[in-house]
C-alpha atoms as a PDB file:
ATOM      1  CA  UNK A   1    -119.563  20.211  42.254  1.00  0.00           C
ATOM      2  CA  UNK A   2    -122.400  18.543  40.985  1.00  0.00           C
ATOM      3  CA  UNK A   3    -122.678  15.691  39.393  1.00  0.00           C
ATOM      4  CA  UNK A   4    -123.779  16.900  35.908  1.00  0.00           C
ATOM      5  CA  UNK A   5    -120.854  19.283  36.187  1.00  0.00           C
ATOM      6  CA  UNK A   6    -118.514  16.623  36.931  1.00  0.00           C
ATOM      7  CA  UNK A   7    -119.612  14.300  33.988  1.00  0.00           C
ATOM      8  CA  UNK A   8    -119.113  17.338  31.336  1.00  0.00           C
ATOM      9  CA  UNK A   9    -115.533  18.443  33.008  1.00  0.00           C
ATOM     10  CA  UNK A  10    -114.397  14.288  33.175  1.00  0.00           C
ATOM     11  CA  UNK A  11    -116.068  14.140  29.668  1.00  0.00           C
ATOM     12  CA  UNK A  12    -114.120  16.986  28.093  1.00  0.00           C
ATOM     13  CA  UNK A  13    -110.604  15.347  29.535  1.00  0.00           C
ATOM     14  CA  UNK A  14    -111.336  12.307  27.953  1.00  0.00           C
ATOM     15  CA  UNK A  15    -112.021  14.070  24.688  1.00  0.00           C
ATOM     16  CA  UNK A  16    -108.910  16.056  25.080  1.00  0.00           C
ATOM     17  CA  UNK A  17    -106.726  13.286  25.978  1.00  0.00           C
ATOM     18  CA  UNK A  18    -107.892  11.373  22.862  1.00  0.00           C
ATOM     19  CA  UNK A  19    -107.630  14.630  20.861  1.00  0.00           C
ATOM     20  CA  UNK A  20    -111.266  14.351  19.294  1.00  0.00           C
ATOM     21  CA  UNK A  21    -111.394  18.263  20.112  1.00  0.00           C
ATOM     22  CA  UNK A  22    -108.795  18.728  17.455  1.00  0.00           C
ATOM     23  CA  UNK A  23    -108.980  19.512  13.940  1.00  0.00           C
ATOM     24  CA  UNK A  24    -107.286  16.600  11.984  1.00  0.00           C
ATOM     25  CA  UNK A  25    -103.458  17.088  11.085  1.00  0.00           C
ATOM     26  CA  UNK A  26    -101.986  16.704   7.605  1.00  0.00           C
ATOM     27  CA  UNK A  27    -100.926  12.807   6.857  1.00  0.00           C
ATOM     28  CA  UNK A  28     -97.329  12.274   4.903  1.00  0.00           C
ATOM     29  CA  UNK A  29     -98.244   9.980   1.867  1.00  0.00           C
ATOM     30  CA  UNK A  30     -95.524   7.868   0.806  1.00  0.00           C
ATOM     31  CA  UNK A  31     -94.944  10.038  -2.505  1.00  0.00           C
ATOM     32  CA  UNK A  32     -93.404  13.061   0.377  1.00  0.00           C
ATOM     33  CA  UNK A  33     -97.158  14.519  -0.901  1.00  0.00           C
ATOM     34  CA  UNK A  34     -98.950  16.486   2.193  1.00  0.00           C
ATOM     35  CA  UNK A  35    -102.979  15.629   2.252  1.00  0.00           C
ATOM     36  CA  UNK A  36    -105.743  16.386   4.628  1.00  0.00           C
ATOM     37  CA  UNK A  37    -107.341  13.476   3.918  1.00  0.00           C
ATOM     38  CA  UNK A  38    -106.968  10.847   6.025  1.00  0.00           C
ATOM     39  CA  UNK A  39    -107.988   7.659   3.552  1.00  0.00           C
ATOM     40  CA  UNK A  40    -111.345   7.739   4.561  1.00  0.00           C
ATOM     41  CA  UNK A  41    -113.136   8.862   0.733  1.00  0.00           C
ATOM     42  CA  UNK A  42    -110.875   6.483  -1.110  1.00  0.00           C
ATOM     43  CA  UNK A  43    -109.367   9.416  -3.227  1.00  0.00           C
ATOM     44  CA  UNK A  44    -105.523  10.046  -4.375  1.00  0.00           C
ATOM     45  CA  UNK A  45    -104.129  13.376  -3.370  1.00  0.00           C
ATOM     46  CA  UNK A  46    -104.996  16.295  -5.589  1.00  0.00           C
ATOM     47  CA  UNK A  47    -101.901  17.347  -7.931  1.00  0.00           C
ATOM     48  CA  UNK A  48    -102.595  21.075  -5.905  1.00  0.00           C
ATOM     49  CA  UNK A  49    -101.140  19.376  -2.713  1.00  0.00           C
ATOM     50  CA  UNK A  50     -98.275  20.682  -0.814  1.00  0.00           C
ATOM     51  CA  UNK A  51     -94.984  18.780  -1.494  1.00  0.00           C
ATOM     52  CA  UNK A  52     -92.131  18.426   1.101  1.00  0.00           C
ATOM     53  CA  UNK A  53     -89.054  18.322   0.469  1.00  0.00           C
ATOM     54  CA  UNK A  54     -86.591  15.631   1.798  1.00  0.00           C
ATOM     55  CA  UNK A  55     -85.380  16.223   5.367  1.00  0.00           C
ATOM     56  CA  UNK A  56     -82.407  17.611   5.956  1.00  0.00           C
ATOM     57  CA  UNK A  57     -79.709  14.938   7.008  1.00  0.00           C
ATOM     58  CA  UNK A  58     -78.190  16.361  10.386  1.00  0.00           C
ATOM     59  CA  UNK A  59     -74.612  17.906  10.053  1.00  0.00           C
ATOM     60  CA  UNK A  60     -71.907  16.203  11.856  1.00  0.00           C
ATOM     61  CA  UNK A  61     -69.023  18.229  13.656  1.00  0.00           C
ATOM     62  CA  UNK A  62     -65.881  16.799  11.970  1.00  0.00           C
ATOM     63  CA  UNK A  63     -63.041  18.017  14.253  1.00  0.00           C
ATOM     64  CA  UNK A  64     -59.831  19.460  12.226  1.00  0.00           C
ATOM     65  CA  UNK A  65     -56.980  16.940  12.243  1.00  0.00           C
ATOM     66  CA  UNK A  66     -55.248  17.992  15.439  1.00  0.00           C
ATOM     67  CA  UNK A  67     -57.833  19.448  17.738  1.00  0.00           C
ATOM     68  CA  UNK A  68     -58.870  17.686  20.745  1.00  0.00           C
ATOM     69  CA  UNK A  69     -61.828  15.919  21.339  1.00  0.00           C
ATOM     70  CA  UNK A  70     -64.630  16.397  23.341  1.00  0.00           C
ATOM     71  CA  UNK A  71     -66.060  13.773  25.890  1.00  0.00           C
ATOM     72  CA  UNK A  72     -69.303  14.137  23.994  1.00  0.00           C
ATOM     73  CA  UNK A  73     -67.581  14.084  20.475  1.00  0.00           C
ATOM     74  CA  UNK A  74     -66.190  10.223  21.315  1.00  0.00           C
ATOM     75  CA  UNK A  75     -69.214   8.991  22.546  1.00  0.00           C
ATOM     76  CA  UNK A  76     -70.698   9.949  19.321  1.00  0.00           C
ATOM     77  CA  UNK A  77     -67.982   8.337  17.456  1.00  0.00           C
ATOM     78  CA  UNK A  78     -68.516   5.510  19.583  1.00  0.00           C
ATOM     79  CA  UNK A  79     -72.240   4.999  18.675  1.00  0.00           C
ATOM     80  CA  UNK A  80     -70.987   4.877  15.228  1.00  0.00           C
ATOM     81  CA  UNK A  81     -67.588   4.217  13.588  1.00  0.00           C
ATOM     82  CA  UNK A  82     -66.005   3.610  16.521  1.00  0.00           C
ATOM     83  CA  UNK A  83     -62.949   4.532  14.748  1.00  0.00           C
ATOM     84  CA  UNK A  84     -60.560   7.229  17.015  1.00  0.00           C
ATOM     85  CA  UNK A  85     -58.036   6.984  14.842  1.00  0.00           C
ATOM     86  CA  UNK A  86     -54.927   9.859  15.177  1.00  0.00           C
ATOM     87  CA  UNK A  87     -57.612  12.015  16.969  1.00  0.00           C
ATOM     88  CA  UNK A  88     -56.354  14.126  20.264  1.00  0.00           C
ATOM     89  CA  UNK A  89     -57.526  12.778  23.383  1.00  0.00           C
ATOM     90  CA  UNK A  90     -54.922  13.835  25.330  1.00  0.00           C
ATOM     91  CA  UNK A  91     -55.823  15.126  29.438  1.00  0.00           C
ATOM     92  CA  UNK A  92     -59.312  14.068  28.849  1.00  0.00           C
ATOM     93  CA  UNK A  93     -60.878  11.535  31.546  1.00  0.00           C
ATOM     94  CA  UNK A  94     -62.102   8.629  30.154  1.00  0.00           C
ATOM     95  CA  UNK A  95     -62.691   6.647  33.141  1.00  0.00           C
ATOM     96  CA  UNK A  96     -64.564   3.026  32.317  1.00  0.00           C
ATOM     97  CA  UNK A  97     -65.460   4.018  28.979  1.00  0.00           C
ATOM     98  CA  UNK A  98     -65.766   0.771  26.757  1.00  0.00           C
ATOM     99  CA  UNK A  99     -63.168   1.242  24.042  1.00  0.00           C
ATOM    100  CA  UNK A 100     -62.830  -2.696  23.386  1.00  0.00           C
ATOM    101  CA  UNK A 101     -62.622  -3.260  19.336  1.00  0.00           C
ATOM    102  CA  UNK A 102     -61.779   0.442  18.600  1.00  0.00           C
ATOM    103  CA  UNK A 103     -59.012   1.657  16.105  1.00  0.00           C
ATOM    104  CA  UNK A 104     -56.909   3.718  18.345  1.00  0.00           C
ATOM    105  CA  UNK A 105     -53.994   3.671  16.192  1.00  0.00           C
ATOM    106  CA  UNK A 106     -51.900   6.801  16.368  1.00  0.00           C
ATOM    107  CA  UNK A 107     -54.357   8.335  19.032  1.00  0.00           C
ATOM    108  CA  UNK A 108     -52.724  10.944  21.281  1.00  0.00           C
ATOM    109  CA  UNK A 109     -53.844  10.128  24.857  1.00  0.00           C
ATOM    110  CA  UNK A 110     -51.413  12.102  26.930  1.00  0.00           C
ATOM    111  CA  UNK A 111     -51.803  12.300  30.474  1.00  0.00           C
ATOM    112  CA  UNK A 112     -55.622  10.659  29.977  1.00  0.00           C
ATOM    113  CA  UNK A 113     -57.259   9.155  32.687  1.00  0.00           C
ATOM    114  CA  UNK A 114     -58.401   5.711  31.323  1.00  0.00           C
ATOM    115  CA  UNK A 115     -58.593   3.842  34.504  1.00  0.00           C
ATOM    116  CA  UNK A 116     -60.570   0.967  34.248  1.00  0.00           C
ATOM    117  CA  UNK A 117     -61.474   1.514  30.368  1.00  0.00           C
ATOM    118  CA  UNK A 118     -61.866  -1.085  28.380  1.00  0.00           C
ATOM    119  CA  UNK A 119     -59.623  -1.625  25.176  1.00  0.00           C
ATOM    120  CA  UNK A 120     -59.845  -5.163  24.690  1.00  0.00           C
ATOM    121  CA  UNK A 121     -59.261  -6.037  21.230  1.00  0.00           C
ATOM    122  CA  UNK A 122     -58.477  -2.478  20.105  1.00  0.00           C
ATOM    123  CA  UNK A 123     -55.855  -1.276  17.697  1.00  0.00           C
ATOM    124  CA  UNK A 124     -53.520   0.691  19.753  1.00  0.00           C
ATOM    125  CA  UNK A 125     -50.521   0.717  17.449  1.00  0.00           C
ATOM    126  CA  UNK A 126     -48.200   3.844  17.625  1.00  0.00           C
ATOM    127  CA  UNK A 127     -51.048   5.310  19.808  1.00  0.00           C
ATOM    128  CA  UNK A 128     -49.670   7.831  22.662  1.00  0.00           C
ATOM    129  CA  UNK A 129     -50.463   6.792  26.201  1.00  0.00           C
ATOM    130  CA  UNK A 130     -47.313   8.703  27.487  1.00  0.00           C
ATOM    131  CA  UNK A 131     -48.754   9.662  31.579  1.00  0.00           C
ATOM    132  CA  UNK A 132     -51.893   8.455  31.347  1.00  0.00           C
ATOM    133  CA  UNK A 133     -53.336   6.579  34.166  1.00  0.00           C
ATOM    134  CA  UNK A 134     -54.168   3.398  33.214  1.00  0.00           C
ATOM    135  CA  UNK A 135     -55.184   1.299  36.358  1.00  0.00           C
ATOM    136  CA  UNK A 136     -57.017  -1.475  36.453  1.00  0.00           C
ATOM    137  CA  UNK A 137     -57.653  -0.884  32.222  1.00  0.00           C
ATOM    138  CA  UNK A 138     -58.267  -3.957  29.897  1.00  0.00           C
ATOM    139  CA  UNK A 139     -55.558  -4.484  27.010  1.00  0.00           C
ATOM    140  CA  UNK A 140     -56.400  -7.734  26.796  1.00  0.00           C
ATOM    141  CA  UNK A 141     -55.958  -9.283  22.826  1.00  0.00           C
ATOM    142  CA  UNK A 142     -55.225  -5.549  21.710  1.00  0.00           C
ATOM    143  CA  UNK A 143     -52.211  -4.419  19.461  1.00  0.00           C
ATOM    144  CA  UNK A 144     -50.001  -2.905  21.116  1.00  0.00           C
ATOM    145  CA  UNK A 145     -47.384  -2.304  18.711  1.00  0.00           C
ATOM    146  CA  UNK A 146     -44.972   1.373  18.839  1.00  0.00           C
ATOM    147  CA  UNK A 147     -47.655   2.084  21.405  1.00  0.00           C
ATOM    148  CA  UNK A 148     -45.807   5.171  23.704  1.00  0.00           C
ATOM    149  CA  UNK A 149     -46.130   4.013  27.580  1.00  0.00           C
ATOM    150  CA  UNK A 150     -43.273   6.327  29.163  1.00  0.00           C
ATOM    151  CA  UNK A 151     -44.556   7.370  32.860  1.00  0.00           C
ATOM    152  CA  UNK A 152     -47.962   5.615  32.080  1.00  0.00           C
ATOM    153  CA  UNK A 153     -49.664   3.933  35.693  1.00  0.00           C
ATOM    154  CA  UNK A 154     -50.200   0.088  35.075  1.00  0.00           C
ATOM    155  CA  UNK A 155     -51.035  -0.864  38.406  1.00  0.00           C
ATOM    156  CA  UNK A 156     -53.723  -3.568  38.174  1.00  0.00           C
ATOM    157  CA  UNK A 157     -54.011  -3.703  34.220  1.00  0.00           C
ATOM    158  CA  UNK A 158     -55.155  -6.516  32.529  1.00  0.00           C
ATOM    159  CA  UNK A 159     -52.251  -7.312  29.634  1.00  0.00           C
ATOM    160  CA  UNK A 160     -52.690  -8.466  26.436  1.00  0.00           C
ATOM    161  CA  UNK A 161     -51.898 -12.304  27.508  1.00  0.00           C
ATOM    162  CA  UNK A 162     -54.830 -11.709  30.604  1.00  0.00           C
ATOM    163  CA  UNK A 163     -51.991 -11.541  32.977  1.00  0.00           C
ATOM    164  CA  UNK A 164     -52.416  -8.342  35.844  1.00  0.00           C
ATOM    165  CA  UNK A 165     -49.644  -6.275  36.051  1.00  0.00           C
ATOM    166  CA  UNK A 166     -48.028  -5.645  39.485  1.00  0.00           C
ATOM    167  CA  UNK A 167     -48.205  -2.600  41.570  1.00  0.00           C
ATOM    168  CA  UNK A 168     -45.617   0.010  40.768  1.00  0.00           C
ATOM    169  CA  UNK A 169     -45.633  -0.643  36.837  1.00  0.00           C
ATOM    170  CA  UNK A 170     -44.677   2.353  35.247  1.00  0.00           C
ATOM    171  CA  UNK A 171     -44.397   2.579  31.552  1.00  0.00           C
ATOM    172  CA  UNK A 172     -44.519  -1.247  31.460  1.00  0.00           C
ATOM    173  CA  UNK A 173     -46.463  -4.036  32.548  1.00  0.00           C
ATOM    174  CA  UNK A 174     -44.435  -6.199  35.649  1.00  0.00           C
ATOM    175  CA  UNK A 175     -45.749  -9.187  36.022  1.00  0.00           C
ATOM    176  CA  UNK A 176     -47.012 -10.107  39.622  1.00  0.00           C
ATOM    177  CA  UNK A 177     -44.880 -12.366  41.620  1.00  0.00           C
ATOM    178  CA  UNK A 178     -47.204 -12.968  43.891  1.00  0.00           C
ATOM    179  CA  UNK A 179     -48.225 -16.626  43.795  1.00  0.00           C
ATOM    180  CA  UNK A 180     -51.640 -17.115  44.931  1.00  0.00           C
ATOM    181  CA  UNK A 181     -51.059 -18.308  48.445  1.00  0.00           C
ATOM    182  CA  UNK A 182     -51.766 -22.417  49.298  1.00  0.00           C
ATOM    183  CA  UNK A 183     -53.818 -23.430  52.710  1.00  0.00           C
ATOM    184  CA  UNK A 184     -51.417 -25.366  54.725  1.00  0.00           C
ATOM    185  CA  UNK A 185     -51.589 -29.209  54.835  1.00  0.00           C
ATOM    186  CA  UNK A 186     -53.224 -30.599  57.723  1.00  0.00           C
ATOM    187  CA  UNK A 187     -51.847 -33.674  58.860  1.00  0.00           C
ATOM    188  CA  UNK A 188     -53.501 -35.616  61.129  1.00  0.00           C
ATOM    189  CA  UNK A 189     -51.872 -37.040  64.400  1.00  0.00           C
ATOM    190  CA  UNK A 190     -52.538 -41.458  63.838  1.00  0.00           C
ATOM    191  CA  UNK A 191     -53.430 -43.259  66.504  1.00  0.00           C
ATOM    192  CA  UNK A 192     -55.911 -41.546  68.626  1.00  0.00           C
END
């Protein structure tokens, strides 16, 4: 290639990239008004101009009372209101979500897999956890009250008083017995 060739082709990228090769594109005044002109003459729109009308705000699935959620439909909840409320989550896995500060109150979440989810400081009252697996999970500072537990796996949890409940708790937290074990004294033998 020679070299005049080359400086045309690298010239015409650089055009290209900076889009001088285009024709200018419309410009949104603040009025929603659609004009060509790009504020270079100093001139207000002419009243001829194209108007837009207001974007259409995006529709959001609302699930019927009842039907169960998607793992998709409760991280969008949980970009938002955060509020899961009576909804079905029941079978779903849910495993480390972040659920701390959440109103879970009278969620179903049957036979869930919420191991290692956090639920600190989230409104659990009369929700249904009845099966679900819920090792190693953080209820730490949440409400607990009427909550359903029957058959639920504990193993691991973090309580609501930060205490870890024992292996083989099953629908209720045991606490550990376990006392952290001491190093054993050294005593030294006098006289040598």
């Amino acid at each position: 290639m020679t070299l005049k060739l080359r400086v045309i082709v690298t010239t015409g990228f650089f055009f290209l990239a900076n889009g001088l090769f285009m024709a200018p594109l419309p410009v949104l005044a603040q009025d929603g008004i659609v004009s060509t002109d790009l504020g270079v003459s100093g001139t207000s729109p002419e009243p001829s101009a194209t108007t837009v009308s207001a974007p259409k705000k995006a529709t959001v699935y609302e699930p019927k009372p009842g039907e169960k959620l998607s793992f998709k439909q409760i991280t969008e909840i949980l970009k938002t209101t955060r509020n899961l409320a009576g909804r079905n989550m029941s079978g779903l896995t849910l495993v480390g979500l972040d659920l701390s500060g959440c109103n879970l109150g009278g969620a179903d979440m049957r036979g869930a897999n919420l191991e290692r989810a956090n639920m600190s400081d989230a409104n659990l009252e009369r929700a249904d956890l009845t099966g679900a697996n819920l090792k190693m999970a953080s209820f730490f500072l949440s409400a607990l009250t009427a909550v359903k537990l029957d058959q639920a796996v504990l193993d691991g949890a973090i309580w609501i008083d930060k205490s870890i409940c024992a292996q083989g708790s099953i629908g209720k937290c045991l606490e550990n017995s376990a006392k952290p074990e001491q190093p054993a004294a050294v005593h030294g033998e006098s006289g040598r």
